[in-house]
N, C-alpha and C. Protein backbone atom coordinates (compact mmCIF):
# COMPACT_ATOMS: atom_id res chain seq x y z
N UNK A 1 -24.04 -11.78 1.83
CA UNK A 1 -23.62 -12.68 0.79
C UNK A 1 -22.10 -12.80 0.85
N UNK A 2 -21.92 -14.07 0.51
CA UNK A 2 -20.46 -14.05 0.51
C UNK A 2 -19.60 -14.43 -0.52
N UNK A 3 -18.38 -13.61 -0.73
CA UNK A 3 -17.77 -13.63 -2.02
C UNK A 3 -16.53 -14.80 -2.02
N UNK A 4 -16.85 -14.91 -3.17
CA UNK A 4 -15.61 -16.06 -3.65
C UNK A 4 -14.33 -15.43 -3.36
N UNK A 5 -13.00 -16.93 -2.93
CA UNK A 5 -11.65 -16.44 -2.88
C UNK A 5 -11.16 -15.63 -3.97
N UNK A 6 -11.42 -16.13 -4.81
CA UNK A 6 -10.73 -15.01 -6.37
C UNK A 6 -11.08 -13.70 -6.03
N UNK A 7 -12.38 -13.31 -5.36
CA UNK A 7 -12.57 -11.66 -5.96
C UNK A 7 -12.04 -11.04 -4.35
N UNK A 8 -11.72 -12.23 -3.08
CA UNK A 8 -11.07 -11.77 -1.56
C UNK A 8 -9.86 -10.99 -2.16
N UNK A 9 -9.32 -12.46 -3.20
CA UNK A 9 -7.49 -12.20 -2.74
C UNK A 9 -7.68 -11.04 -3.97
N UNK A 10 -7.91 -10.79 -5.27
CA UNK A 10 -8.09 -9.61 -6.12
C UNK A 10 -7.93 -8.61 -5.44
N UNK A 11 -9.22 -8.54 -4.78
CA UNK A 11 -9.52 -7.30 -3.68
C UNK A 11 -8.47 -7.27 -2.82
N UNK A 12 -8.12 -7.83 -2.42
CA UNK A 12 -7.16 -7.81 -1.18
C UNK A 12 -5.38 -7.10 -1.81
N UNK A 13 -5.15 -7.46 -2.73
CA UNK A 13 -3.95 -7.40 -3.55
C UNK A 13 -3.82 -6.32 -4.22
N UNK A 14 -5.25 -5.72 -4.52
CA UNK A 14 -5.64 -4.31 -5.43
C UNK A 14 -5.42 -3.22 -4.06
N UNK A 15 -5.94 -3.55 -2.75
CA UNK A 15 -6.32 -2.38 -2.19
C UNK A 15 -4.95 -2.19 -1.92
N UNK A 16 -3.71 -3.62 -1.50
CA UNK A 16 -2.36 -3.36 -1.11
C UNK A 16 -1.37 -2.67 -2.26
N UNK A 17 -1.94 -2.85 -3.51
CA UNK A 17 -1.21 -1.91 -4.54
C UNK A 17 -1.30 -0.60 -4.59
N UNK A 18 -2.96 -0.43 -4.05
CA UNK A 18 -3.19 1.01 -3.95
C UNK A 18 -2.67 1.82 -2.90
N UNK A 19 -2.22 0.78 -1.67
CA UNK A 19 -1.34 1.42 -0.98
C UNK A 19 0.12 1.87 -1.06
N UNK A 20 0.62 0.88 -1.76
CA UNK A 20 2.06 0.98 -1.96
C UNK A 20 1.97 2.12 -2.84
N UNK A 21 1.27 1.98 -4.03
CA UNK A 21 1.04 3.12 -4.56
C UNK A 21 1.28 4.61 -3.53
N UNK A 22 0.10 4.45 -2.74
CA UNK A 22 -0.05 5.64 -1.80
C UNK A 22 1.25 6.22 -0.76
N UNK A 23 1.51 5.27 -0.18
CA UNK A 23 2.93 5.29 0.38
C UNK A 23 4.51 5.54 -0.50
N UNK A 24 4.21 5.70 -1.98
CA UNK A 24 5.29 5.76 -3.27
C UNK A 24 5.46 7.20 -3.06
N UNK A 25 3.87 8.11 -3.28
CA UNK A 25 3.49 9.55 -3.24
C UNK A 25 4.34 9.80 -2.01
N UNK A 26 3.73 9.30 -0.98
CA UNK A 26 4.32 10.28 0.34
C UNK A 26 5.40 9.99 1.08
N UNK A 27 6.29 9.23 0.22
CA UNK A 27 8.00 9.19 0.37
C UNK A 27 8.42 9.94 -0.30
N UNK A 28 7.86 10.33 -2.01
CA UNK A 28 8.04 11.35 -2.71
C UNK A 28 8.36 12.78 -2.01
N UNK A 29 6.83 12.91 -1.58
CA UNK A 29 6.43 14.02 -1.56
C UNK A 29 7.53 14.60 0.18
N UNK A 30 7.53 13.50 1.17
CA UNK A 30 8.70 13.44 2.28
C UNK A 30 10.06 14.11 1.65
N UNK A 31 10.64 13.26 0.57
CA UNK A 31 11.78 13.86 -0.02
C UNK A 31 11.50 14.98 -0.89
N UNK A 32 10.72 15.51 -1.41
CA UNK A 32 10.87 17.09 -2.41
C UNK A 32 10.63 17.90 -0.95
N UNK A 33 10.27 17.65 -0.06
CA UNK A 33 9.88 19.04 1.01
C UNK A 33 10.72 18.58 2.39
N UNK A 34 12.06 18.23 1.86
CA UNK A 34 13.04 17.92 3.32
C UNK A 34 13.46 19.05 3.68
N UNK A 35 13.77 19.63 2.89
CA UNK A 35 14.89 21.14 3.00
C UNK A 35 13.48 22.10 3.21
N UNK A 36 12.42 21.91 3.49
CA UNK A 36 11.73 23.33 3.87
C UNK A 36 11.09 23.28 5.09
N UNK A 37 11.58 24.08 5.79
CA UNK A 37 11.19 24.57 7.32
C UNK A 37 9.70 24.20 7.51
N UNK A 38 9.89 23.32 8.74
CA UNK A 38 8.78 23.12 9.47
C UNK A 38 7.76 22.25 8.86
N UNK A 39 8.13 21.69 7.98
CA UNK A 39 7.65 20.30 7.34
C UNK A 39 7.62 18.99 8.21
N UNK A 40 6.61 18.69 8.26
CA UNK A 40 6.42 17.53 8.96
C UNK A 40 6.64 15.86 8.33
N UNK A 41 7.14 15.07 8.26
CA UNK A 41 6.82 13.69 7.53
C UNK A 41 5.78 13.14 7.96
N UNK A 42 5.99 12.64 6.32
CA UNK A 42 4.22 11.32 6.77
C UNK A 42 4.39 10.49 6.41
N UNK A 43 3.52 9.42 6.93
CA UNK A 43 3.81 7.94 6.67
C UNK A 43 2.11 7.92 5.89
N UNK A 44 2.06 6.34 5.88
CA UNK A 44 0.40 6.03 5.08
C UNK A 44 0.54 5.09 6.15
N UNK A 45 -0.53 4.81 7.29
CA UNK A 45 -0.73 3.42 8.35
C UNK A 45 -1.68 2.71 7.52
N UNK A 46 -1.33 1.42 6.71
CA UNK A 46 -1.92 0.41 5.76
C UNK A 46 -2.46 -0.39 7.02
N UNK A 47 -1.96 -0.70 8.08
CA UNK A 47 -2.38 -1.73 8.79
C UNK A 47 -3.87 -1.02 9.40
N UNK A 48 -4.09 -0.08 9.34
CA UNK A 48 -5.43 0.77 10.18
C UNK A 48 -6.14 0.00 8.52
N UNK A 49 -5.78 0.31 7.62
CA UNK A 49 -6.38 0.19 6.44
C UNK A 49 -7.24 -1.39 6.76
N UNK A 50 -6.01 -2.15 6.27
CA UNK A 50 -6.35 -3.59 6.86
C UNK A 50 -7.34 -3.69 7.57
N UNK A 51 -7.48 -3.09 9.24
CA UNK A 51 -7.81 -3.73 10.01
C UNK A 51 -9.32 -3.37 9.79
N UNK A 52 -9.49 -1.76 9.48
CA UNK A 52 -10.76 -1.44 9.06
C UNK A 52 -11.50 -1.96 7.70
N UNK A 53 -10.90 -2.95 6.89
CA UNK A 53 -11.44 -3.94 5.55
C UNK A 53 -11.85 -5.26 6.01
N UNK A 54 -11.58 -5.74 7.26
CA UNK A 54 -11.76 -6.72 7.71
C UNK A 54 -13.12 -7.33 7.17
N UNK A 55 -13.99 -6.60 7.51
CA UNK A 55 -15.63 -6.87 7.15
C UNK A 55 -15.86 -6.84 5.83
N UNK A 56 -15.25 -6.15 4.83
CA UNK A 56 -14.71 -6.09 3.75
C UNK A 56 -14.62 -5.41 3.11
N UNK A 57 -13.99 -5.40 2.05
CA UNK A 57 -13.19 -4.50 0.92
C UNK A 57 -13.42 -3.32 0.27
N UNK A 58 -14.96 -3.43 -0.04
CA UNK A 58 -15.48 -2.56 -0.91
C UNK A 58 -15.70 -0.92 -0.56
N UNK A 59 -15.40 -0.29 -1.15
CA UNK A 59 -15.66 1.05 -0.81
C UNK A 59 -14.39 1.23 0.64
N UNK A 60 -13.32 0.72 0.45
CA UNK A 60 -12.46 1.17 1.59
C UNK A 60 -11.42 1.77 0.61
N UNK A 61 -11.30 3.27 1.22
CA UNK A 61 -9.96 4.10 1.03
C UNK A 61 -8.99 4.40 1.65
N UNK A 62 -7.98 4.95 1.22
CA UNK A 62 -6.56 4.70 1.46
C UNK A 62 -6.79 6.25 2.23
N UNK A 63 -7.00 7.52 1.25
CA UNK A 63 -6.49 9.06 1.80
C UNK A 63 -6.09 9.50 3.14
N UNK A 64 -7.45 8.54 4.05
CA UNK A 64 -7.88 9.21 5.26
C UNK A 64 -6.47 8.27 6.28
N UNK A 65 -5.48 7.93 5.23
CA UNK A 65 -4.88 7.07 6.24
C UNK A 65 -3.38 7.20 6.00
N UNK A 66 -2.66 8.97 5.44
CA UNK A 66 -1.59 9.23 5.68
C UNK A 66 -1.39 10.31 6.76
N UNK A 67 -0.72 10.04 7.44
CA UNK A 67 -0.45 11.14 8.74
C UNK A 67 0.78 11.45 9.09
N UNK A 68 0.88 12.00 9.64
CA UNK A 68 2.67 12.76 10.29
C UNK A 68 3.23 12.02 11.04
N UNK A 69 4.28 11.63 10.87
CA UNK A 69 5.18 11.11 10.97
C UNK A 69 5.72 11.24 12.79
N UNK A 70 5.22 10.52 13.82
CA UNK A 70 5.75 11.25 15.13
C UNK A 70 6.77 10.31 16.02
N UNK A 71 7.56 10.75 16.84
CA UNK A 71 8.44 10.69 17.19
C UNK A 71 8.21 9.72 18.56
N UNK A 72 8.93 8.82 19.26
CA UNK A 72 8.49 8.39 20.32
C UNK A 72 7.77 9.00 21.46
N UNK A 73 8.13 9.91 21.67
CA UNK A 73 7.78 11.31 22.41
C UNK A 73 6.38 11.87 22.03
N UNK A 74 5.98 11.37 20.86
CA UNK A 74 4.76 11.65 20.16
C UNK A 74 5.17 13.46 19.35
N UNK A 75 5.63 13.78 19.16
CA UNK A 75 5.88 15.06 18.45
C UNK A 75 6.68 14.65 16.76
N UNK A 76 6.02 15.94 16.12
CA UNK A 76 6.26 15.69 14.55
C UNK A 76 7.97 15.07 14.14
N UNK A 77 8.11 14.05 13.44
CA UNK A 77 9.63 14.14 12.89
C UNK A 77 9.63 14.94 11.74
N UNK A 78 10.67 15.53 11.81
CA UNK A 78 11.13 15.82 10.04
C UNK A 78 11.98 14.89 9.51
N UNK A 79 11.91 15.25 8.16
CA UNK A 79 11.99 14.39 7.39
C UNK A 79 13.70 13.93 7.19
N UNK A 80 14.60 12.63 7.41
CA UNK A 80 15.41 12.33 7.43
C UNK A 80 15.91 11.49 5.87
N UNK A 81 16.35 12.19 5.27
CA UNK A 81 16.44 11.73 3.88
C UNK A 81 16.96 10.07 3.94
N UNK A 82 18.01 9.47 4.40
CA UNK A 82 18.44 8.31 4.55
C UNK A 82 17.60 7.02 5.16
N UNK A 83 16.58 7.32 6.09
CA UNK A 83 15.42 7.02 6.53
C UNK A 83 13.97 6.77 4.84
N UNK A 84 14.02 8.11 4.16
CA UNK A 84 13.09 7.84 3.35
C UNK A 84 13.51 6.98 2.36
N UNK A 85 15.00 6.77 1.57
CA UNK A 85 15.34 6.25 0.84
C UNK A 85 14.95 4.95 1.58
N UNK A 86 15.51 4.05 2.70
CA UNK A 86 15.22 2.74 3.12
C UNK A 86 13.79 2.61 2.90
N UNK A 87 12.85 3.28 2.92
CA UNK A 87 11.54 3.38 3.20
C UNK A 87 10.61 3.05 1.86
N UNK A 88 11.71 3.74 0.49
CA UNK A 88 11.26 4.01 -0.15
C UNK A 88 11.65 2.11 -1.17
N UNK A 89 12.92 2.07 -0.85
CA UNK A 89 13.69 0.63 -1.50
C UNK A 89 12.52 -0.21 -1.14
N UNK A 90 12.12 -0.36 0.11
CA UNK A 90 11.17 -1.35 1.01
C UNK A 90 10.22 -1.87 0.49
N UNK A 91 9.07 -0.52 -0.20
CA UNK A 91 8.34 -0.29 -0.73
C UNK A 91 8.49 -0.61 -2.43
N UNK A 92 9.53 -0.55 -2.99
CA UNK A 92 9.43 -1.11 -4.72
C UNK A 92 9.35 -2.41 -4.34
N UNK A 93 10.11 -2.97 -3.16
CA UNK A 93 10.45 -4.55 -3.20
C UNK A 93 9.06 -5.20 -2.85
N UNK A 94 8.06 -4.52 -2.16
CA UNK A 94 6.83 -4.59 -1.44
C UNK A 94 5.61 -4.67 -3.03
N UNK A 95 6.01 -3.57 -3.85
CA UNK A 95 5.35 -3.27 -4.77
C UNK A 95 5.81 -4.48 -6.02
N UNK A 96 6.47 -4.44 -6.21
CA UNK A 96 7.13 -5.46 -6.92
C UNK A 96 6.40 -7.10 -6.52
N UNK A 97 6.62 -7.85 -5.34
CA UNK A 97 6.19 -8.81 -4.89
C UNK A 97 4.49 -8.90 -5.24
N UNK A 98 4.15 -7.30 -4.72
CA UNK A 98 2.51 -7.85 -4.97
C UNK A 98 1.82 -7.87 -6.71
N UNK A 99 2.60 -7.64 -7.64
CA UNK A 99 2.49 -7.50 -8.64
C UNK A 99 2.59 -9.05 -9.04
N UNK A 100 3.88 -9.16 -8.59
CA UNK A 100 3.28 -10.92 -9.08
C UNK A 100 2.70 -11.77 -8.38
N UNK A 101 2.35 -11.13 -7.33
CA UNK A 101 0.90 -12.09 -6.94
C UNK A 101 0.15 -11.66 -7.67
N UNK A 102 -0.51 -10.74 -8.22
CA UNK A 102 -1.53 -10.61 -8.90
C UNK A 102 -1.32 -11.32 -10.21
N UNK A 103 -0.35 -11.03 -10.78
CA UNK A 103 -0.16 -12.16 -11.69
C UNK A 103 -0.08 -13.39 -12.05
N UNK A 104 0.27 -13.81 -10.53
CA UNK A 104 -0.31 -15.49 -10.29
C UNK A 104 -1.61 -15.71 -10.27
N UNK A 105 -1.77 -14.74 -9.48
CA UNK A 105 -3.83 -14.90 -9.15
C UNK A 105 -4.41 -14.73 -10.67
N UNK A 106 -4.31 -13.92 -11.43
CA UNK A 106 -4.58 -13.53 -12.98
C UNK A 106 -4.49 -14.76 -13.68
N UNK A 107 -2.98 -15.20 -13.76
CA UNK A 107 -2.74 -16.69 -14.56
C UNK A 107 -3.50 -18.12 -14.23
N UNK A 108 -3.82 -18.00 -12.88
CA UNK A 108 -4.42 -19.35 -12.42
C UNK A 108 -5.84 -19.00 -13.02
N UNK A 109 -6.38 -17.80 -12.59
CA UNK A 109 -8.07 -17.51 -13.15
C UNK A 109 -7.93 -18.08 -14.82
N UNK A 110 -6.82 -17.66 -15.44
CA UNK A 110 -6.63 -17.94 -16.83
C UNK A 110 -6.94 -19.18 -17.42
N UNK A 111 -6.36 -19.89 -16.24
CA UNK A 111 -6.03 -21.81 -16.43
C UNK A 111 -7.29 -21.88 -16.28
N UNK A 112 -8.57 -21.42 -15.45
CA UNK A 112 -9.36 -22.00 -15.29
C UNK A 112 -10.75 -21.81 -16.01
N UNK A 113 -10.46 -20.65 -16.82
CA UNK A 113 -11.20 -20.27 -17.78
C UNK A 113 -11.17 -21.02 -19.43
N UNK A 114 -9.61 -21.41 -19.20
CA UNK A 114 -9.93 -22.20 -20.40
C UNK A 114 -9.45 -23.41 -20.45
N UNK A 115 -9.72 -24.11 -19.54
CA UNK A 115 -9.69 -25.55 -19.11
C UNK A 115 -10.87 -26.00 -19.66
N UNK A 116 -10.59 -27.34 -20.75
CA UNK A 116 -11.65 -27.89 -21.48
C UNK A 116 -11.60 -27.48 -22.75
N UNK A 117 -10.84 -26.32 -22.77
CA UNK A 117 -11.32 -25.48 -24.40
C UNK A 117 -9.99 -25.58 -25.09
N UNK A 118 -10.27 -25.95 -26.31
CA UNK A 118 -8.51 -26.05 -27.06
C UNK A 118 -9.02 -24.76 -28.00
C-alpha cells in the first residue's frame, strides 16, 4: 500500500529530527569525554539511515547508526574540540531548518483542513 506525500515528507522530517537530535547527544557526549584517555569519537552516519528507509520509514532507528569516529588510515580519532564545536553549529543550523519545514508541512495540512469551513 502506498502512503500519501503528507505522511512521506512527516516521516521523512521526523526521522531527520530524530537524527539531529541523535547527532546533538554525540557531539555532547564527544565534548564531556575529550580530556579522557583513550576515548574514541563518534559520529551518527544519517546517510546509512537514509539509505536503509528507502523502502520505508516505519520502524527505522537511529541507535544502530553511531560509530567511531576513524581516521583516513581507518584508525580511531580522538576527539578534537574545535572540530566538534563546527560540527555541533552545523547541526543547530541543520536542526533549526528542519523545524520549519515541519512547520510548513503542519501549516499547509492546516490550510487544508479547514478550507471551506469559516
Amino acid at each position: 500500500m502506498s502512503q500519501s506525500i503528507e505522511a512521506v515528507t512527516t516521516a521523512s522530517l521526523s526521522l531527520a529530527l530524530d537524527a539531529a537530535t541523535l547527532r546533538q547527544q554525540v557531539i555532547a557526549a564527544n565534548i564531556a569525554n575529550a580530556n579522557v584517555p583513550g576515548y574514541t569519537a563518534k559520529t551518527v552516519s544519517f546517510d546509512t539511515v537514509m539509505a536503509n528507509a528507502s523502502g520505508g520509514l516505519q520502524g527505522t532507528t537511529l541507535d544502530a547508526h553511531v560509530v567511531p569516529r576513524r581516521g583516513a588510515d581507518g584508525s580511531p580519532q580522538s576527539v578534537q574540540i574545535d572540530g566538534e564545536m563546527a560540527e555541533l553549529a552545523l547541526n543547530q543550523l541543520q536542526y533549526q531548518t528542519l523545524v520549519a519545514g515541519l512547520n510548513k508541512q503542519l501549516s499547509v495540512l492546516s490550510i487544508a483542513i479547514a478550507d471551506g469551513k469559516s
